[in-house]
PDB file of N, CA and C in Angstrom:
ATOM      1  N   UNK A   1       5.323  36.094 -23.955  1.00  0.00           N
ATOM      2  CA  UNK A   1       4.229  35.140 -24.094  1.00  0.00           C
ATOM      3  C   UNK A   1       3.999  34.478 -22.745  1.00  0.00           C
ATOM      4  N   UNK A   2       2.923  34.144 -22.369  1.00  0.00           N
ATOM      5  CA  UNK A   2       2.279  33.622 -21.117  1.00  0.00           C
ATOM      6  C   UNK A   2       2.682  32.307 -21.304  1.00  0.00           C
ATOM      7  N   UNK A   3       3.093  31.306 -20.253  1.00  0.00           N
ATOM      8  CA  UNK A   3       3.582  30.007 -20.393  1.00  0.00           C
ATOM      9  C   UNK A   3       2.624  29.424 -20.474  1.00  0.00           C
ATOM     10  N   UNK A   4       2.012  28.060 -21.187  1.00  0.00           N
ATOM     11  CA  UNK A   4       1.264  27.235 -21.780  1.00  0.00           C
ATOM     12  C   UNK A   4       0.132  27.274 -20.620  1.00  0.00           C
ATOM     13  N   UNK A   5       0.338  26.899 -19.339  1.00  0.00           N
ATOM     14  CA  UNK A   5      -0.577  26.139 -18.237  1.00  0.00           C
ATOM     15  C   UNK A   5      -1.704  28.075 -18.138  1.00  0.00           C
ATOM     16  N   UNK A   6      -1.240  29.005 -18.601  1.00  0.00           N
ATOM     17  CA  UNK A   6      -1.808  30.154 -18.323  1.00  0.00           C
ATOM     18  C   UNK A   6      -2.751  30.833 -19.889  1.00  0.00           C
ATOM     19  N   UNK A   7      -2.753  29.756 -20.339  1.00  0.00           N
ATOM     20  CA  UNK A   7      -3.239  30.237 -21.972  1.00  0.00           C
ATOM     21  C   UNK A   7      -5.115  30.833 -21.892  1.00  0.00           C
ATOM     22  N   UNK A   8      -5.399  30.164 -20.823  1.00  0.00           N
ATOM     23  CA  UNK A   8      -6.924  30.764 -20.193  1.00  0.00           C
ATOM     24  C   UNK A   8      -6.781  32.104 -19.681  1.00  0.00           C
ATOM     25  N   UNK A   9      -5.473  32.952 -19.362  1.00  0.00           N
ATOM     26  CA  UNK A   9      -5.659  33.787 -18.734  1.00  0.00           C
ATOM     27  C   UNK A   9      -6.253  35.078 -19.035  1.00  0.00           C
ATOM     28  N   UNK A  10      -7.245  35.497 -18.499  1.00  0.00           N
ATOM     29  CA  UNK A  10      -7.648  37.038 -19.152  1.00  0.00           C
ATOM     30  C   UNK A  10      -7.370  38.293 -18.489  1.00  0.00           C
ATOM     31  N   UNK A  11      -8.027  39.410 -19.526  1.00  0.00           N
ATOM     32  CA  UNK A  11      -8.501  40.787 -18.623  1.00  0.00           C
ATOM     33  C   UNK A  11      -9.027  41.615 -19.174  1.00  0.00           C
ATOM     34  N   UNK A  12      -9.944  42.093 -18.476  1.00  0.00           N
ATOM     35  CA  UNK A  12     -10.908  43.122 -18.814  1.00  0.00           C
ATOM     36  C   UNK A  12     -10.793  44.222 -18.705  1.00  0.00           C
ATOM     37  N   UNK A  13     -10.537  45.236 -19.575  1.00  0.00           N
ATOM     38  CA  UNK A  13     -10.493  46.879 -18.809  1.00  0.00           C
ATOM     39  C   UNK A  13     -11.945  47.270 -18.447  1.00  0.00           C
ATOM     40  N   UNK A  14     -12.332  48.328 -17.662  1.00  0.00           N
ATOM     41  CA  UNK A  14     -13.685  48.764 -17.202  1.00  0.00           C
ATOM     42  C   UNK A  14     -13.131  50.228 -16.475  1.00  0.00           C
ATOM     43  N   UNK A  15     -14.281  50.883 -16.126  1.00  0.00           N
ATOM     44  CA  UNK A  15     -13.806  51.877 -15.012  1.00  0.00           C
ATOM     45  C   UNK A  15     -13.639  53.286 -15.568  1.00  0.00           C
ATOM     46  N   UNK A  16     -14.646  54.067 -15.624  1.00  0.00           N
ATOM     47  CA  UNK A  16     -15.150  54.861 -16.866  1.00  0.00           C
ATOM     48  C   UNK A  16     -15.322  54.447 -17.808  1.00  0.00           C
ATOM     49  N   UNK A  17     -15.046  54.771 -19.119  1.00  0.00           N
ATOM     50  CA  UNK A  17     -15.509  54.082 -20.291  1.00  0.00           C
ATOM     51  C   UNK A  17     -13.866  53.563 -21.112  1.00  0.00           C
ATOM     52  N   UNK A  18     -13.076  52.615 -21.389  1.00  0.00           N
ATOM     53  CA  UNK A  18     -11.752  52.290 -21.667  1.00  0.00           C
ATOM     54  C   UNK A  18     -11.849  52.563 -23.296  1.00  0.00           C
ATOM     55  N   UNK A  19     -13.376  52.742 -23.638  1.00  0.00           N
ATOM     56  CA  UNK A  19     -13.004  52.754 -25.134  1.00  0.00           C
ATOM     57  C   UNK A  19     -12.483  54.603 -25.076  1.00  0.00           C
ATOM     58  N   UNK A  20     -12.633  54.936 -24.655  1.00  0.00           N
ATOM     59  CA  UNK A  20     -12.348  56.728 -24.524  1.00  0.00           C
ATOM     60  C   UNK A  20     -10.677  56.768 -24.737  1.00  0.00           C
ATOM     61  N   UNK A  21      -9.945  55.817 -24.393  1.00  0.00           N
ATOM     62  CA  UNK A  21      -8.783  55.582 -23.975  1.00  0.00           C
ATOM     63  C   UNK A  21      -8.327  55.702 -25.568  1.00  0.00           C
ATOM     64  N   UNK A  22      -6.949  57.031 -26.172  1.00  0.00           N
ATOM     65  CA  UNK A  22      -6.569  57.031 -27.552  1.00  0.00           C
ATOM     66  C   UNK A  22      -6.158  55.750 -28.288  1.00  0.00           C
ATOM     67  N   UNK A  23      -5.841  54.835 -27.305  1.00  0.00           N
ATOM     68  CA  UNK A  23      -4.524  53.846 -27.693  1.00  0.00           C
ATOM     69  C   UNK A  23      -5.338  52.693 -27.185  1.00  0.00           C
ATOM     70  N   UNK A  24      -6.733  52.359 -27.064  1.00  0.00           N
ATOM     71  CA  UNK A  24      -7.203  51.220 -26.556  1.00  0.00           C
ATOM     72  C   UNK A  24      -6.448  50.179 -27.560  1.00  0.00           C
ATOM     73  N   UNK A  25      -7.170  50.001 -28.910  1.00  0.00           N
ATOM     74  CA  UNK A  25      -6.519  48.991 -30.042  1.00  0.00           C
ATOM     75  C   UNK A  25      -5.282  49.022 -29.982  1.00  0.00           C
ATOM     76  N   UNK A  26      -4.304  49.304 -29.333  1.00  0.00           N
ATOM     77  CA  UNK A  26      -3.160  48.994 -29.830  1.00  0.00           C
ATOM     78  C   UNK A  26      -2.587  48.104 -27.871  1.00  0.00           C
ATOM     79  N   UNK A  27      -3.341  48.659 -26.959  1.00  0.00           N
ATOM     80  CA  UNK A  27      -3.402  47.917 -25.894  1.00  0.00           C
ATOM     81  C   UNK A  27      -3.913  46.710 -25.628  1.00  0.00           C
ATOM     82  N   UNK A  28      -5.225  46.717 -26.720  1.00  0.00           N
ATOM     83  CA  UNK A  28      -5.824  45.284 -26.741  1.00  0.00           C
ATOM     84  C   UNK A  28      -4.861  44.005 -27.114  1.00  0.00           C
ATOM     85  N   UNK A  29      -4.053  44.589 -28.916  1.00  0.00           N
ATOM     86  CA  UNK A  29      -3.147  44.110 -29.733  1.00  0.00           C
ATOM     87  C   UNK A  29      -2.148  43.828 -28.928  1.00  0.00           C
ATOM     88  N   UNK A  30      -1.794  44.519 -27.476  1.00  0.00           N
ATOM     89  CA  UNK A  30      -0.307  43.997 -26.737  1.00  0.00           C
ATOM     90  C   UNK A  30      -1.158  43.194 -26.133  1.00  0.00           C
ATOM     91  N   UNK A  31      -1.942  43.020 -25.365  1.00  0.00           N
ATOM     92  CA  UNK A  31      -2.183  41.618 -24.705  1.00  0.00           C
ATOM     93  C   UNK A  31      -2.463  40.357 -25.380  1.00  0.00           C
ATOM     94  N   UNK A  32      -2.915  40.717 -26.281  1.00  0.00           N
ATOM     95  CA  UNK A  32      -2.818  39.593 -27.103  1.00  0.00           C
ATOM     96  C   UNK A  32      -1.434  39.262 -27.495  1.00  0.00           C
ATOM     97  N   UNK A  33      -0.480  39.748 -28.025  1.00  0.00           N
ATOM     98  CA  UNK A  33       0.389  39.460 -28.201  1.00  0.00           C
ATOM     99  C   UNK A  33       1.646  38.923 -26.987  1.00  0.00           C
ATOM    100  N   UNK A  34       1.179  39.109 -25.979  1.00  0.00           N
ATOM    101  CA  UNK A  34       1.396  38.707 -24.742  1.00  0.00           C
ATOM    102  C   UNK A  34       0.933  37.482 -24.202  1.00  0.00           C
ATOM    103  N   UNK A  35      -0.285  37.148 -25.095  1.00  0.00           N
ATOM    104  CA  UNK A  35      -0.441  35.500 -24.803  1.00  0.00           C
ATOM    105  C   UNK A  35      -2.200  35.355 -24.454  1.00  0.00           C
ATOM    106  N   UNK A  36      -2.336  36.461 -23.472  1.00  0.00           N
ATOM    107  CA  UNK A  36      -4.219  36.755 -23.429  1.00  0.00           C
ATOM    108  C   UNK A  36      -5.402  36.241 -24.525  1.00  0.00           C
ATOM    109  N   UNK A  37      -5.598  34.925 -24.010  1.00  0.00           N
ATOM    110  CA  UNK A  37      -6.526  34.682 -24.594  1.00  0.00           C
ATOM    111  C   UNK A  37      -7.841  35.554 -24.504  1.00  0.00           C
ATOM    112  N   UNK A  38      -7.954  35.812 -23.523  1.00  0.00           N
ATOM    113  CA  UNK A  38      -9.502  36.485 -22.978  1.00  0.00           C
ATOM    114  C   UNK A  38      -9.309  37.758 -22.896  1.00  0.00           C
ATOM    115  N   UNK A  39     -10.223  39.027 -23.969  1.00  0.00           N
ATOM    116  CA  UNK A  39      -9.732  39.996 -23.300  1.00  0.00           C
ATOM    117  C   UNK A  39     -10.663  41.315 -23.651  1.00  0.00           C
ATOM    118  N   UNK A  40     -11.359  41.529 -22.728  1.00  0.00           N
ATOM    119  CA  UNK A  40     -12.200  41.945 -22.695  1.00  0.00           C
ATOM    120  C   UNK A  40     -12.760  43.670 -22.636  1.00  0.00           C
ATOM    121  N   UNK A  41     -13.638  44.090 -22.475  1.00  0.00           N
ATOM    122  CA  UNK A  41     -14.323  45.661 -22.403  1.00  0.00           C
ATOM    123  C   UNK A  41     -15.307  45.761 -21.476  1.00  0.00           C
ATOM    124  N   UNK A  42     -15.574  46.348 -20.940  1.00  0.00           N
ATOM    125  CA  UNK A  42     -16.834  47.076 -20.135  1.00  0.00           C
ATOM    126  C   UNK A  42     -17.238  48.450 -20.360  1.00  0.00           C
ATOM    127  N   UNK A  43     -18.134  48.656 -21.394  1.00  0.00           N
ATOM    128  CA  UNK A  43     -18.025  49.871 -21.477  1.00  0.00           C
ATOM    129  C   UNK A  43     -20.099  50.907 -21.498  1.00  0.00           C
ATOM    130  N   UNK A  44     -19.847  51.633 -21.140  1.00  0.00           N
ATOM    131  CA  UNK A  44     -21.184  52.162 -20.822  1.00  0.00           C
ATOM    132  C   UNK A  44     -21.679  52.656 -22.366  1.00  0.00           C
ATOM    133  N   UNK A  45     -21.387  52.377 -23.271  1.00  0.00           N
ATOM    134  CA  UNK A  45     -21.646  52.342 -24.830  1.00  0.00           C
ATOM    135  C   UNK A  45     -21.597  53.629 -25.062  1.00  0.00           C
ATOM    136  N   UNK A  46     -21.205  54.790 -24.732  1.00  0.00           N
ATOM    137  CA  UNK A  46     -21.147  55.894 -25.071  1.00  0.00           C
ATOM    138  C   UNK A  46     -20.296  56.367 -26.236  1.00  0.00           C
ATOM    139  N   UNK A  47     -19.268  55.437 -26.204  1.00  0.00           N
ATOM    140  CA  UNK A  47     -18.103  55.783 -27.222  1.00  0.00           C
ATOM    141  C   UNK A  47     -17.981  55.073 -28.149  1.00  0.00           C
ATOM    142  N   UNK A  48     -19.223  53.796 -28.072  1.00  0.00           N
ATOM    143  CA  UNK A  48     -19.350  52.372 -29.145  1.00  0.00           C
ATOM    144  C   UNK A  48     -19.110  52.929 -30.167  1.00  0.00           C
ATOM    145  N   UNK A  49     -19.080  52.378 -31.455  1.00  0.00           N
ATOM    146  CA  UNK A  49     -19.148  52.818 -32.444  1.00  0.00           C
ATOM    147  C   UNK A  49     -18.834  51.251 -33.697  1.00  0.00           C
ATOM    148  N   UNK A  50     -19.220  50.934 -34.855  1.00  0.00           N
ATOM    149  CA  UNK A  50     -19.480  50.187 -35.071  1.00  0.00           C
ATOM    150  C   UNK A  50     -17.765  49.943 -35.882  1.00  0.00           C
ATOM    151  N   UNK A  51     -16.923  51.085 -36.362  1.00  0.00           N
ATOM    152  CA  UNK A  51     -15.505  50.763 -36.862  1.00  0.00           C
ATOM    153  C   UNK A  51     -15.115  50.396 -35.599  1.00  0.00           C
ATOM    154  N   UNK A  52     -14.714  51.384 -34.700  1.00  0.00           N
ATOM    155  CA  UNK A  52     -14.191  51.455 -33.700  1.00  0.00           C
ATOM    156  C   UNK A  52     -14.187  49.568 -32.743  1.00  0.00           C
ATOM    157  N   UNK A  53     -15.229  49.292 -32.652  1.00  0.00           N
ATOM    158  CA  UNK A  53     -15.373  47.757 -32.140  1.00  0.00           C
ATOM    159  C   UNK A  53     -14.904  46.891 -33.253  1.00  0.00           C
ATOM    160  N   UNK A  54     -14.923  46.871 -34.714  1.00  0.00           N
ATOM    161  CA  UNK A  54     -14.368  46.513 -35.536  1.00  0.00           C
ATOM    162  C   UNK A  54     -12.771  45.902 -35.692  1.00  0.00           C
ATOM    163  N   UNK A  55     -12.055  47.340 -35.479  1.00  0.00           N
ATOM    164  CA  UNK A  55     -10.600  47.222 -35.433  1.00  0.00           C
ATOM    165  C   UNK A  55     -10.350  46.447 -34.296  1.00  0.00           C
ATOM    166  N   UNK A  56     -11.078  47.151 -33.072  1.00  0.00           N
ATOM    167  CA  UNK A  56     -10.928  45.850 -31.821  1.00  0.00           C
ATOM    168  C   UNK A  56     -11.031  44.782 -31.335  1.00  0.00           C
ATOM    169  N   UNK A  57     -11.973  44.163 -32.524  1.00  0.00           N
ATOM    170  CA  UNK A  57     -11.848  42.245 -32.627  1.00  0.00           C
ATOM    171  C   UNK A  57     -10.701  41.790 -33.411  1.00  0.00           C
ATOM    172  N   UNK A  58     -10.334  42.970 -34.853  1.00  0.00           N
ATOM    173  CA  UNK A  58      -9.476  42.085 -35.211  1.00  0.00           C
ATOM    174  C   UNK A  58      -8.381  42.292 -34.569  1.00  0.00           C
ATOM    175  N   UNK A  59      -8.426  42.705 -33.782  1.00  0.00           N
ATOM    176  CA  UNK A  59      -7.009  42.843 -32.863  1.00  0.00           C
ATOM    177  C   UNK A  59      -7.086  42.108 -31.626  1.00  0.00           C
ATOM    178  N   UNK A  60      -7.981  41.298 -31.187  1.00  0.00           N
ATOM    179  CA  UNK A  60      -7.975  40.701 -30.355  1.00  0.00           C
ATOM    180  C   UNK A  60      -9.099  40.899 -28.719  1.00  0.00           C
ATOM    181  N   UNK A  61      -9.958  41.186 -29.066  1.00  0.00           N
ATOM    182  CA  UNK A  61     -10.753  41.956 -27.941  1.00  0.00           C
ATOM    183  C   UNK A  61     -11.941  40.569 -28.658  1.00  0.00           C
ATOM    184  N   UNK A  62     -12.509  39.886 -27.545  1.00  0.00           N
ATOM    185  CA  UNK A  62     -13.424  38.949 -27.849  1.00  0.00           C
ATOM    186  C   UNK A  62     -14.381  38.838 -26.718  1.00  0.00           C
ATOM    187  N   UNK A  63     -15.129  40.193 -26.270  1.00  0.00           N
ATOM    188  CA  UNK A  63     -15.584  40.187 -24.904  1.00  0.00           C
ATOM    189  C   UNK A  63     -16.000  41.410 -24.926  1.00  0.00           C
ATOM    190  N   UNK A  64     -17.207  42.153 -24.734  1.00  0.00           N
ATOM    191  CA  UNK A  64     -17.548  43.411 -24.570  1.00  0.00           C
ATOM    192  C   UNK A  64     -19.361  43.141 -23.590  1.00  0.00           C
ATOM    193  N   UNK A  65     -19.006  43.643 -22.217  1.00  0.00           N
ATOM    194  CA  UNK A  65     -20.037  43.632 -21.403  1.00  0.00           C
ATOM    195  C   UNK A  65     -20.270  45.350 -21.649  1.00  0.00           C
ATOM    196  N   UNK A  66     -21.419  44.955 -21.444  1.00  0.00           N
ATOM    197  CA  UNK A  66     -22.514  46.607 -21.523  1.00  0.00           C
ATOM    198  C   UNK A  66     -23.342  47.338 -20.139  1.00  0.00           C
ATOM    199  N   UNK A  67     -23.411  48.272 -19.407  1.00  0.00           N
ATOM    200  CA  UNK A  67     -23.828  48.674 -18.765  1.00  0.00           C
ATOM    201  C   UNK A  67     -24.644  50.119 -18.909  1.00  0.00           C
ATOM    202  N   UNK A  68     -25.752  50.389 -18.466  1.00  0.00           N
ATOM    203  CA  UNK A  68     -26.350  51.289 -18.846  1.00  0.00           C
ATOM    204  C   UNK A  68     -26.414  52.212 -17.252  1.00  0.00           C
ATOM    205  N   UNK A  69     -26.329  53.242 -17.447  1.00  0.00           N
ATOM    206  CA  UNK A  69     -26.201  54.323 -16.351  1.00  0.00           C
ATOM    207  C   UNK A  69     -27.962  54.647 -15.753  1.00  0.00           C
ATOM    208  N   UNK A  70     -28.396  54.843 -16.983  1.00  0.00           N
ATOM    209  CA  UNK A  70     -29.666  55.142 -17.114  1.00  0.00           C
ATOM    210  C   UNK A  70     -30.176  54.347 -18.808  1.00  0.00           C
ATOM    211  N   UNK A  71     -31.473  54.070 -18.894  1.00  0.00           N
ATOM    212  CA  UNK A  71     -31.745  53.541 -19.489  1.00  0.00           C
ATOM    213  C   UNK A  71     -31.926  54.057 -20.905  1.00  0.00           C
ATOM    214  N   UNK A  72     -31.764  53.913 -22.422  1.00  0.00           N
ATOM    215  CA  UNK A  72     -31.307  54.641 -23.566  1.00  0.00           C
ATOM    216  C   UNK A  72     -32.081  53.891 -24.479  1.00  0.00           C
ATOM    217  N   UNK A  73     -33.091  54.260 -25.040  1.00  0.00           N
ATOM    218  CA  UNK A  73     -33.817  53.101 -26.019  1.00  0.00           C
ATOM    219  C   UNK A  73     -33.130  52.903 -27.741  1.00  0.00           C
ATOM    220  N   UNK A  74     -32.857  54.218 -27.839  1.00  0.00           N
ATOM    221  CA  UNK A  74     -32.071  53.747 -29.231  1.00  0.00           C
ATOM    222  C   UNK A  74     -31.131  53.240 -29.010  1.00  0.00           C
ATOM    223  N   UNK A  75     -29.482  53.142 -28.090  1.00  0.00           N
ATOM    224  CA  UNK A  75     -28.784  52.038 -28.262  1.00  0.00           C
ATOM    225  C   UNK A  75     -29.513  51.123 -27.337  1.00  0.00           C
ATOM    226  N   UNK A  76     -30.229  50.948 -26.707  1.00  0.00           N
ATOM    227  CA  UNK A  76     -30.680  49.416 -26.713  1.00  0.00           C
ATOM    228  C   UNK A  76     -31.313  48.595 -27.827  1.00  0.00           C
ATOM    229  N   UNK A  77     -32.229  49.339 -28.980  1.00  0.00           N
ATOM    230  CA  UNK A  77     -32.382  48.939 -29.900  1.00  0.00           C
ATOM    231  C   UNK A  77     -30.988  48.857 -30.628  1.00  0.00           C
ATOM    232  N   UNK A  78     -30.239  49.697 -31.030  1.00  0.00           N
ATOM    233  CA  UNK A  78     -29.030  48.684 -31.836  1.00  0.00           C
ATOM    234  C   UNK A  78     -28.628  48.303 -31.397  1.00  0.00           C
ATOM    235  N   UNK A  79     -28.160  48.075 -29.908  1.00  0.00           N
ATOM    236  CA  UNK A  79     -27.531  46.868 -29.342  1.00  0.00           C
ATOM    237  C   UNK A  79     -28.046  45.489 -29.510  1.00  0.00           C
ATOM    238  N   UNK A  80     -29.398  45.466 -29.274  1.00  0.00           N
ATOM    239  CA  UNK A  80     -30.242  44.143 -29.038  1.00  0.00           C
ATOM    240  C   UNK A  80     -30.645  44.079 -30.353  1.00  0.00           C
ATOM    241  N   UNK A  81     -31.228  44.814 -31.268  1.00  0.00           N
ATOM    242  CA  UNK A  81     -32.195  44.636 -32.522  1.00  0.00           C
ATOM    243  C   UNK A  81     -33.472  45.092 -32.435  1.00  0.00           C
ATOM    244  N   UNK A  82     -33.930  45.543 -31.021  1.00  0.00           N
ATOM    245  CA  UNK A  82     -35.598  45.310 -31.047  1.00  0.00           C
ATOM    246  C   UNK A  82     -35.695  46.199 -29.688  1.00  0.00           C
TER     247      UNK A  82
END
């Protein structure tokens, strides 16, 4: 566990896509359990998926930035709504 004065501390994976990664949820679940309040995704939405982000909040992932390579109108519509 992270000592009290560090309870803000975060991290983000990024850098290809981390949701691709077999064992993301269970990496998210160790930082959290490690004390990580903040802990985040960057992912180019390719591998989104609506379980998949699911299991990863309740495990502790409270942060998902989006980047687009090129521009994609259907997940920008389910991303945004519109």
């Amino acid at each position: 566990m992270l000592s009290d004065e560090k309870t803000d501390t975060g991290i983000t994976f990024y850098g290809g896509d981390p949701l691709l990664h077999p064992n993301i949820t269970e990496i998210v679940r160790f930082c959290r359990e490690k004390g990580y309040r903040k802990i985040g995704i960057l992912t180019n939405t390719g591998s989104l998926d609506e379980s998949g982000l699911e299991d990863l909040l309740e495990n502790g992932l409270n942060s998902v930035g989006i980047y687009f390579n090129s521009f994609n109108e259907e997940v920008h519509k389910r991303l945004t709504g519109g």
